[in-house]
N, C-alpha and C. Protein backbone atom coordinates (compact mmCIF):
# COMPACT_ATOMS: atom_id res chain seq x y z
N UNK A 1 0.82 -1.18 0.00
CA UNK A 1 0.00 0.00 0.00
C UNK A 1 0.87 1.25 0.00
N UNK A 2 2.01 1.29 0.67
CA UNK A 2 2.87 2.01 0.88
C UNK A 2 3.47 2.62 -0.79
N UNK A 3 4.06 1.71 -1.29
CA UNK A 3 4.47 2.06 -2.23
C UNK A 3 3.29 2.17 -3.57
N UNK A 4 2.44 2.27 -3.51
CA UNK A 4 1.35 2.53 -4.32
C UNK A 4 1.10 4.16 -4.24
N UNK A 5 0.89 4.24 -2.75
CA UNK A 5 0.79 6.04 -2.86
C UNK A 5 2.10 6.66 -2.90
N UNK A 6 3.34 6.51 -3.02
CA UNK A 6 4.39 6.76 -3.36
C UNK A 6 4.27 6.82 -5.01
N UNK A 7 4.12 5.98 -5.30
CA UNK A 7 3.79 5.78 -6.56
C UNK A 7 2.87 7.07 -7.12
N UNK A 8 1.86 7.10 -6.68
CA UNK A 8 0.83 8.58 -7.05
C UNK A 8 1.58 9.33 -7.00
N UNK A 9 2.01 9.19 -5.73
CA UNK A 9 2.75 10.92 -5.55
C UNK A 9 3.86 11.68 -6.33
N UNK A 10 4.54 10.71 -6.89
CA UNK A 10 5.86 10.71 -7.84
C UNK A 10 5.36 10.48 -9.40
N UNK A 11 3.87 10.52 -9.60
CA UNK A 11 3.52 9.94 -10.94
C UNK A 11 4.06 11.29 -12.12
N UNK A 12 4.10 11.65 -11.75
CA UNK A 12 4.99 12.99 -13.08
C UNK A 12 6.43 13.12 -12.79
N UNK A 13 7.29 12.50 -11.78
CA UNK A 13 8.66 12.55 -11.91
C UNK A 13 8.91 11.43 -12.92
N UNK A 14 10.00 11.69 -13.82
CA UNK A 14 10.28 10.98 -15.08
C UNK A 14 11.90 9.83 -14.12
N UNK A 15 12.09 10.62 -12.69
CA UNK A 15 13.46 9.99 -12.77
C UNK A 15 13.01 8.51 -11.53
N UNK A 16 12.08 8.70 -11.12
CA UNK A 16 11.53 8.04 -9.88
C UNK A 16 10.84 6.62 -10.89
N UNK A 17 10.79 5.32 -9.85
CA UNK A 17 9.93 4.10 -10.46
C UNK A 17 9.26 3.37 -9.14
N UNK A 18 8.40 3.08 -8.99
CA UNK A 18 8.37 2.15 -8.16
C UNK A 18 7.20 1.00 -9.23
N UNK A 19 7.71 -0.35 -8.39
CA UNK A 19 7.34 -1.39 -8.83
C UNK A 19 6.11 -1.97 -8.09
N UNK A 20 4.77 -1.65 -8.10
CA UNK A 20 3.79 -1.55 -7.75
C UNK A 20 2.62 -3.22 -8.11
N UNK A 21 3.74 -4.15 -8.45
CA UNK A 21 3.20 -5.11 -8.86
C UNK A 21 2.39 -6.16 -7.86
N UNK A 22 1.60 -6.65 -7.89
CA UNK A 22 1.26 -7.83 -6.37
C UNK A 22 1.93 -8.78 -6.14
N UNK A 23 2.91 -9.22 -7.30
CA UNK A 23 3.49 -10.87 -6.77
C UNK A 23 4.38 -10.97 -5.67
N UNK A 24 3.83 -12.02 -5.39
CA UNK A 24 4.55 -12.37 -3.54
C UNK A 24 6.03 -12.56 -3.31
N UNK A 25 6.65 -12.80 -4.83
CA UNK A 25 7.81 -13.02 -4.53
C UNK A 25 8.33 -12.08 -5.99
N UNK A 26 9.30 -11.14 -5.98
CA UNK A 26 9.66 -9.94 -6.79
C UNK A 26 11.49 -9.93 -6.85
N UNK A 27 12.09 -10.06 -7.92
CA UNK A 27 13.21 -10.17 -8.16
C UNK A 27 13.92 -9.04 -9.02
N UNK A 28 14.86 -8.24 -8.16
CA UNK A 28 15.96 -7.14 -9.28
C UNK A 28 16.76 -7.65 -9.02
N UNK A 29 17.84 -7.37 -10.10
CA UNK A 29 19.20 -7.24 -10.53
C UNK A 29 19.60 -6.13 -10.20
N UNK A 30 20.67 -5.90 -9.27
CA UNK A 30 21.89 -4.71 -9.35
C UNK A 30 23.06 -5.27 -9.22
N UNK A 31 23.79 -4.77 -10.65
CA UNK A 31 25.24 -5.25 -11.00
C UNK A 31 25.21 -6.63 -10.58
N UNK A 32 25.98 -7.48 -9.74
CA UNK A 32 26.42 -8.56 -9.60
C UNK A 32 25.65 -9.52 -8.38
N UNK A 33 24.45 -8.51 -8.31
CA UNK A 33 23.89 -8.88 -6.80
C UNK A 33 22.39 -9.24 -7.35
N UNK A 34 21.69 -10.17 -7.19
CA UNK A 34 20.54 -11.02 -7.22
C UNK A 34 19.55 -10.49 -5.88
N UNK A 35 18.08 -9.39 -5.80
CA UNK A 35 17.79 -9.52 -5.01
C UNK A 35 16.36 -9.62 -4.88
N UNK A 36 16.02 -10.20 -3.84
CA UNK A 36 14.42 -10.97 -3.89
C UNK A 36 13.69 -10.27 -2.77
N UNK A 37 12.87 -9.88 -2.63
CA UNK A 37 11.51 -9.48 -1.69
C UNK A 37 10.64 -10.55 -1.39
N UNK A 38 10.32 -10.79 -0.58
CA UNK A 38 8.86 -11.47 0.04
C UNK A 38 8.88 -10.77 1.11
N UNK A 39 6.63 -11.16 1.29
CA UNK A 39 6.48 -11.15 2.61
C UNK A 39 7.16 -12.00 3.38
N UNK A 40 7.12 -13.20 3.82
CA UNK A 40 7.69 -14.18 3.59
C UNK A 40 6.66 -15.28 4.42
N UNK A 41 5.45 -14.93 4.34
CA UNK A 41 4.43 -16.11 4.82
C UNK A 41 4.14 -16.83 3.60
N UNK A 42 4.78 -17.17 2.61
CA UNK A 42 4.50 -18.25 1.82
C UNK A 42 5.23 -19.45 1.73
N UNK A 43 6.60 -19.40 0.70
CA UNK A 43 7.59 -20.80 0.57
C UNK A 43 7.87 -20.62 1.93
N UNK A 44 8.37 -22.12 1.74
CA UNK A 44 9.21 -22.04 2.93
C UNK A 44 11.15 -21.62 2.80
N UNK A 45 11.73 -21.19 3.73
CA UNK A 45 12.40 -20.32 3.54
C UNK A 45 13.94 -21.41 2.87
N UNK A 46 13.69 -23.15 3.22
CA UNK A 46 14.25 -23.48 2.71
C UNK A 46 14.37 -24.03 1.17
N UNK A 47 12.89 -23.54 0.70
CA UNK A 47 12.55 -23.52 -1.17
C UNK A 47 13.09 -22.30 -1.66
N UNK A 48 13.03 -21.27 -1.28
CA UNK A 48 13.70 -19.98 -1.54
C UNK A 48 14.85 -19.94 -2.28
N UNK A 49 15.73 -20.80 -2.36
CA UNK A 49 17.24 -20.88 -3.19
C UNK A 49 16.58 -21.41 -4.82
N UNK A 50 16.00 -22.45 -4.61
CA UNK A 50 15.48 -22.90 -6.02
C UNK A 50 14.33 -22.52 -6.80
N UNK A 51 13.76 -21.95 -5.75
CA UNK A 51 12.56 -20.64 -6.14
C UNK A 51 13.49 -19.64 -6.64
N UNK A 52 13.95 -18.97 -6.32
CA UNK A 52 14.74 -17.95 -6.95
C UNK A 52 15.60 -18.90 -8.47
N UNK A 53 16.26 -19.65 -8.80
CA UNK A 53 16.69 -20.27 -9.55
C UNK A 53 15.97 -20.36 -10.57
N UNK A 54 14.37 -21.10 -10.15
CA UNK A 54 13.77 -21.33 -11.24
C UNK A 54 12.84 -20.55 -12.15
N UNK A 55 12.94 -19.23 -10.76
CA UNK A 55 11.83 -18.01 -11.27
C UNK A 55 12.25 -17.31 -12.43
N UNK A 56 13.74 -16.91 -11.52
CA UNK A 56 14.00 -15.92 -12.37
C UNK A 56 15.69 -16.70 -12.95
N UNK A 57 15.51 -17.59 -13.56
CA UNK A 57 16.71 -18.12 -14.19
C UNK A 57 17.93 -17.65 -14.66
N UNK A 58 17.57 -16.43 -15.69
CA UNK A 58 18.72 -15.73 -16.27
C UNK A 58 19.64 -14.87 -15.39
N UNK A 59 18.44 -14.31 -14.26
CA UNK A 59 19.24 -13.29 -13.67
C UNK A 59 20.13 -14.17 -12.25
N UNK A 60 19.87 -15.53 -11.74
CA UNK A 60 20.27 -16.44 -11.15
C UNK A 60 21.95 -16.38 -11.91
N UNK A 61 21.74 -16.78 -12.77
CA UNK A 61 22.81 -17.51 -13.52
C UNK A 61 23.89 -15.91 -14.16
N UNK A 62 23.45 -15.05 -14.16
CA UNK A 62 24.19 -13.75 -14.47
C UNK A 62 24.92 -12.72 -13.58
N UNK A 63 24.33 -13.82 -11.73
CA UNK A 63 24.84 -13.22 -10.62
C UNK A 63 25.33 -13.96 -9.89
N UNK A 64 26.31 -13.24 -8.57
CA UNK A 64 27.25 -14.23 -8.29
C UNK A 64 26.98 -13.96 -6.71
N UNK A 65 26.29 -12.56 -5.93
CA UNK A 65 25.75 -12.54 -4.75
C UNK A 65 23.56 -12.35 -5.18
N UNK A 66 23.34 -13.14 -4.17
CA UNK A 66 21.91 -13.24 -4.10
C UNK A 66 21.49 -13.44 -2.71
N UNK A 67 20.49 -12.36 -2.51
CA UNK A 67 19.68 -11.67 -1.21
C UNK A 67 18.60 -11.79 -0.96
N UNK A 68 17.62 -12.67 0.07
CA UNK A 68 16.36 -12.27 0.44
C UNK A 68 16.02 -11.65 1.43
N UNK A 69 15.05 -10.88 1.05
CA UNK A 69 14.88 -9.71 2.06
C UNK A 69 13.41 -10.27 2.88
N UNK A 70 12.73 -10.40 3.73
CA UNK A 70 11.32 -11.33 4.18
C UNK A 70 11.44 -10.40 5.65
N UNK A 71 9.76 -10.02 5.82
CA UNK A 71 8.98 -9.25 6.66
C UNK A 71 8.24 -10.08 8.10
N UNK A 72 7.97 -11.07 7.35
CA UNK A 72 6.50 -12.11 8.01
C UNK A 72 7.03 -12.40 9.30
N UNK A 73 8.27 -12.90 9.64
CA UNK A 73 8.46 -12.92 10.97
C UNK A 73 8.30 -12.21 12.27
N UNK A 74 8.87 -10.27 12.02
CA UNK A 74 8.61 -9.36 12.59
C UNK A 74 9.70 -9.71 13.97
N UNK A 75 10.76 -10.66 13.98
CA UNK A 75 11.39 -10.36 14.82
C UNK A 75 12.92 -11.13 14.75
N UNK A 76 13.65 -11.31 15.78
CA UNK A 76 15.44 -11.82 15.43
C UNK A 76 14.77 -13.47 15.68
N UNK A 77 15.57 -14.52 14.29
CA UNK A 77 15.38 -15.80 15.01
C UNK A 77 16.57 -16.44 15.04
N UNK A 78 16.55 -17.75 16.14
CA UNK A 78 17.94 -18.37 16.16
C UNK A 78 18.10 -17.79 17.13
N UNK A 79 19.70 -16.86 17.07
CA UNK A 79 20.32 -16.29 18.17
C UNK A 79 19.55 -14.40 17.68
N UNK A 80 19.90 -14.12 19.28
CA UNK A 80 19.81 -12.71 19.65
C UNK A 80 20.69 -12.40 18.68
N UNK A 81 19.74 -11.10 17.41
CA UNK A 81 20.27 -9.96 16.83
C UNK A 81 21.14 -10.79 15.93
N UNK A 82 20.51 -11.89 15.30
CA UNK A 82 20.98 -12.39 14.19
C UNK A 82 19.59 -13.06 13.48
N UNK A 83 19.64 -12.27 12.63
CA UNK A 83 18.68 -12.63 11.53
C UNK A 83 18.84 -13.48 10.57
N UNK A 84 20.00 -13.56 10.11
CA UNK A 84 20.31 -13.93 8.63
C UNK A 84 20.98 -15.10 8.99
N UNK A 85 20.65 -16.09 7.21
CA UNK A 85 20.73 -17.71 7.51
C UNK A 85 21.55 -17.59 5.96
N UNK A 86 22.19 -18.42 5.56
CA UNK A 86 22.80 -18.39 4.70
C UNK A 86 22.37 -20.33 3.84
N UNK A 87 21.68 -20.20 2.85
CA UNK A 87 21.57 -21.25 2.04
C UNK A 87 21.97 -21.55 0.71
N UNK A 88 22.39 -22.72 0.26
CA UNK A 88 23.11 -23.05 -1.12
C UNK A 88 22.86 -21.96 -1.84
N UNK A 89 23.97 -20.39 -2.28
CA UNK A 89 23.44 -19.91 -3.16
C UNK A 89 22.77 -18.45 -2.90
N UNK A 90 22.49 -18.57 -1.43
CA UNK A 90 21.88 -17.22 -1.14
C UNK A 90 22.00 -17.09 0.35
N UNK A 91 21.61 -15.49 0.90
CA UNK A 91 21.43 -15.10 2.14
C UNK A 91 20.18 -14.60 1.94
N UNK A 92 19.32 -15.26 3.09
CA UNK A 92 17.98 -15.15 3.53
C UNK A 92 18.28 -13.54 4.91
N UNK A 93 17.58 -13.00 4.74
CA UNK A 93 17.92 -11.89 5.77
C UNK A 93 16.21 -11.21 6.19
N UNK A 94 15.70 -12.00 8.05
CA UNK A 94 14.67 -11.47 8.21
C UNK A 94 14.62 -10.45 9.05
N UNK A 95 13.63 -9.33 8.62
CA UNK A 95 13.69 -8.31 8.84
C UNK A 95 12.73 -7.82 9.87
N UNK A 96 13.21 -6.78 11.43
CA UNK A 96 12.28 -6.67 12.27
C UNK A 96 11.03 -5.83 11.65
N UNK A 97 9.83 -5.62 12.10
CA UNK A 97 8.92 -4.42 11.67
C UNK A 97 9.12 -3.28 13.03
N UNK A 98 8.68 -1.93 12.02
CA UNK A 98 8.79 -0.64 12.82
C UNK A 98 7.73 -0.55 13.42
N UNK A 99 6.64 -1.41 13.84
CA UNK A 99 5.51 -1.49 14.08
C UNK A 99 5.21 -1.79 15.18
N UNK A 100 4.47 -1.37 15.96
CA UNK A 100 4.03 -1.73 17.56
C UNK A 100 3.58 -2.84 17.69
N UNK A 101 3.57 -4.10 18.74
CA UNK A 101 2.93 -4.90 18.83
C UNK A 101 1.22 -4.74 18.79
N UNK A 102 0.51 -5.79 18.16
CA UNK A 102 -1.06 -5.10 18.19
C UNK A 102 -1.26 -6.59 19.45
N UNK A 103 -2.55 -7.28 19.09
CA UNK A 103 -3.40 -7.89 20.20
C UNK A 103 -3.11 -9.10 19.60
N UNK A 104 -2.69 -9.42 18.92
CA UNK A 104 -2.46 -10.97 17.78
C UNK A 104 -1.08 -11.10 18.68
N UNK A 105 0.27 -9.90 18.51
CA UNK A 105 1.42 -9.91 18.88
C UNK A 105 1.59 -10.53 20.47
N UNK A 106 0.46 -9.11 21.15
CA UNK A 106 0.53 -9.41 22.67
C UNK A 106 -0.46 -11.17 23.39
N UNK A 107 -1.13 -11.48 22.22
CA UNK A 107 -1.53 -13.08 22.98
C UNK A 107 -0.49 -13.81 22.98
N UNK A 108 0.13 -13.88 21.71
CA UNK A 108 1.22 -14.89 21.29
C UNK A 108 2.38 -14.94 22.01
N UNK A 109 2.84 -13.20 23.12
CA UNK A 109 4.42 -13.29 23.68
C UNK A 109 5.26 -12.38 23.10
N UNK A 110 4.70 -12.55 21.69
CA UNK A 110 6.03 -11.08 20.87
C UNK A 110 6.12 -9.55 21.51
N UNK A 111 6.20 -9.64 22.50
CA UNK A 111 5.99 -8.26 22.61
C UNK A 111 7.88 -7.73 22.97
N UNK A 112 8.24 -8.24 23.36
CA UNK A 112 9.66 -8.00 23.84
C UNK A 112 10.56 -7.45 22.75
N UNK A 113 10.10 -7.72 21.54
CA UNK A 113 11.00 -7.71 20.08
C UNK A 113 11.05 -5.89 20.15
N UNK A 114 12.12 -5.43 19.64
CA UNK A 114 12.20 -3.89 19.31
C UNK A 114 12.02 -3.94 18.42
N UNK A 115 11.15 -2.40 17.96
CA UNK A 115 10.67 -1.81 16.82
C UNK A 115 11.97 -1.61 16.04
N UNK A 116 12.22 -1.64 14.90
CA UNK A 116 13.14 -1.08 13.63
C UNK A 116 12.88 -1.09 12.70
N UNK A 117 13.80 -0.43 11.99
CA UNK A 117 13.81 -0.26 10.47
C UNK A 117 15.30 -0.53 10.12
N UNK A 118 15.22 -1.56 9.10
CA UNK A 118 16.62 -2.13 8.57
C UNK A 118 16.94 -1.40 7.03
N UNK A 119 17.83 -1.49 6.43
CA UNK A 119 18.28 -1.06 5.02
C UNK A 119 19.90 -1.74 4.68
N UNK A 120 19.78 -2.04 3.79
CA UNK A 120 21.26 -2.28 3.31
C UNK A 120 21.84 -1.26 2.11
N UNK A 121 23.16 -1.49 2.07
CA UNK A 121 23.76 -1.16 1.40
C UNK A 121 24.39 -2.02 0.68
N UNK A 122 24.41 -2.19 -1.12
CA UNK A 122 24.89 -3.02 -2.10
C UNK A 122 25.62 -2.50 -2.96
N UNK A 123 26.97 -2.33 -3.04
CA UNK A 123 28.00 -2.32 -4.42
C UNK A 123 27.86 -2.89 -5.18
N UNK A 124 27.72 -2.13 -6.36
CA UNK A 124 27.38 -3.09 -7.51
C UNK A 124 28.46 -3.72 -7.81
N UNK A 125 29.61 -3.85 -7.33
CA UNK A 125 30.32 -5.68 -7.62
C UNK A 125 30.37 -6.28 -6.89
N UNK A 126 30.35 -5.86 -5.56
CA UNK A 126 30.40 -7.05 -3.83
C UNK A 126 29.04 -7.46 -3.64
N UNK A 127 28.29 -6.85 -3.69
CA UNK A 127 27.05 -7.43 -3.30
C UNK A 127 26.63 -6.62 -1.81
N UNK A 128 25.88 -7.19 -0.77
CA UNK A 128 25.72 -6.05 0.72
C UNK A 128 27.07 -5.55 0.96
N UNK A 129 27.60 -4.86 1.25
CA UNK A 129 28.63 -4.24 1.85
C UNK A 129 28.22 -3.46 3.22
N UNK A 130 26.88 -3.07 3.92
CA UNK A 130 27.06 -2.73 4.70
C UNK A 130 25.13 -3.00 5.02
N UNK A 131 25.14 -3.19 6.72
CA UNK A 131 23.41 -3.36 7.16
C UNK A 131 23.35 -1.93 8.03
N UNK A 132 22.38 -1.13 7.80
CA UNK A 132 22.10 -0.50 8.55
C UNK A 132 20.68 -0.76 9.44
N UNK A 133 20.41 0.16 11.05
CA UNK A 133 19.53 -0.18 11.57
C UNK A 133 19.41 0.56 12.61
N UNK A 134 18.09 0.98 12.75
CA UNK A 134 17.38 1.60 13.77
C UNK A 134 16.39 1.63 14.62
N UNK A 135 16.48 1.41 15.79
CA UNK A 135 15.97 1.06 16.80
C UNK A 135 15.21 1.96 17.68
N UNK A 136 13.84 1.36 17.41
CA UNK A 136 12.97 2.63 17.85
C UNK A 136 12.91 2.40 20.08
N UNK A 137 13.31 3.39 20.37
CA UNK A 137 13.19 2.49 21.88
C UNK A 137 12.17 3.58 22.79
């Protein structure tokens, strides 16, 4: 939704794009880096390497770092303040939400998780070179 009214709002800038499409799983290319979006309440996160492979084939095979970026969790899993899992081929990287716990969050226990907002940084020949992050407290 977000990027839809972004989208309006920028509809006469010629230099601006956003990709306003619905599919659940969305793949760019920058330079040497392969990168994928999900929510990530669909595959499971260990289909994700060959999902990406088989989706988007050419751009698989034309890159040499590949990134998923996934929302659905809303918090760190595994160990404390480590998100990211590394599978044949790719880094899975889940991402906290900037979002308050609602009444779904507080039955379940999630409430302890901190609010943020994550972003990376990608060279177009290394691939991430740097995570940034902010912590709403």
């Amino acid at each position: 939704m977000l990027v839809d009214a972004l989208s309006c709002w920028f509809h006469k800038a010629n230099d601006v794009s956003f990709d306003v499409d619905i599919a659940h799983r969305k793949y760019y290319r920058y330079g040497n880096s392969m990168i994928a979006t999900t929510h990530g309440d669909g595959a499971k996160n260990n289909d994700m390497p060959l999902l990406m492979a088989s989706e988007a084939p050419h751009m698989w095979a034309d890159t040499r770092h590949r990134y998923i970026y996934q929302h659905h969790v809303h918090h760190r899993t595994k160990v404390q303040w480590q998100s990211v899992k590394d599978y044949p081929g790719i880094t899975l990287t889940t991402l906290r939400s900037p979002s308050a716990p609602d009444a779904w969050h507080d039955r379940n226990g999630y409430t302890a998780t901190p609010q943020a907002i994550e972003g990376f940084v990608h060279s177009y020949e290394h691939g991430q070179v740097a995570r940034l992050s902010h912590i709403f407290r």
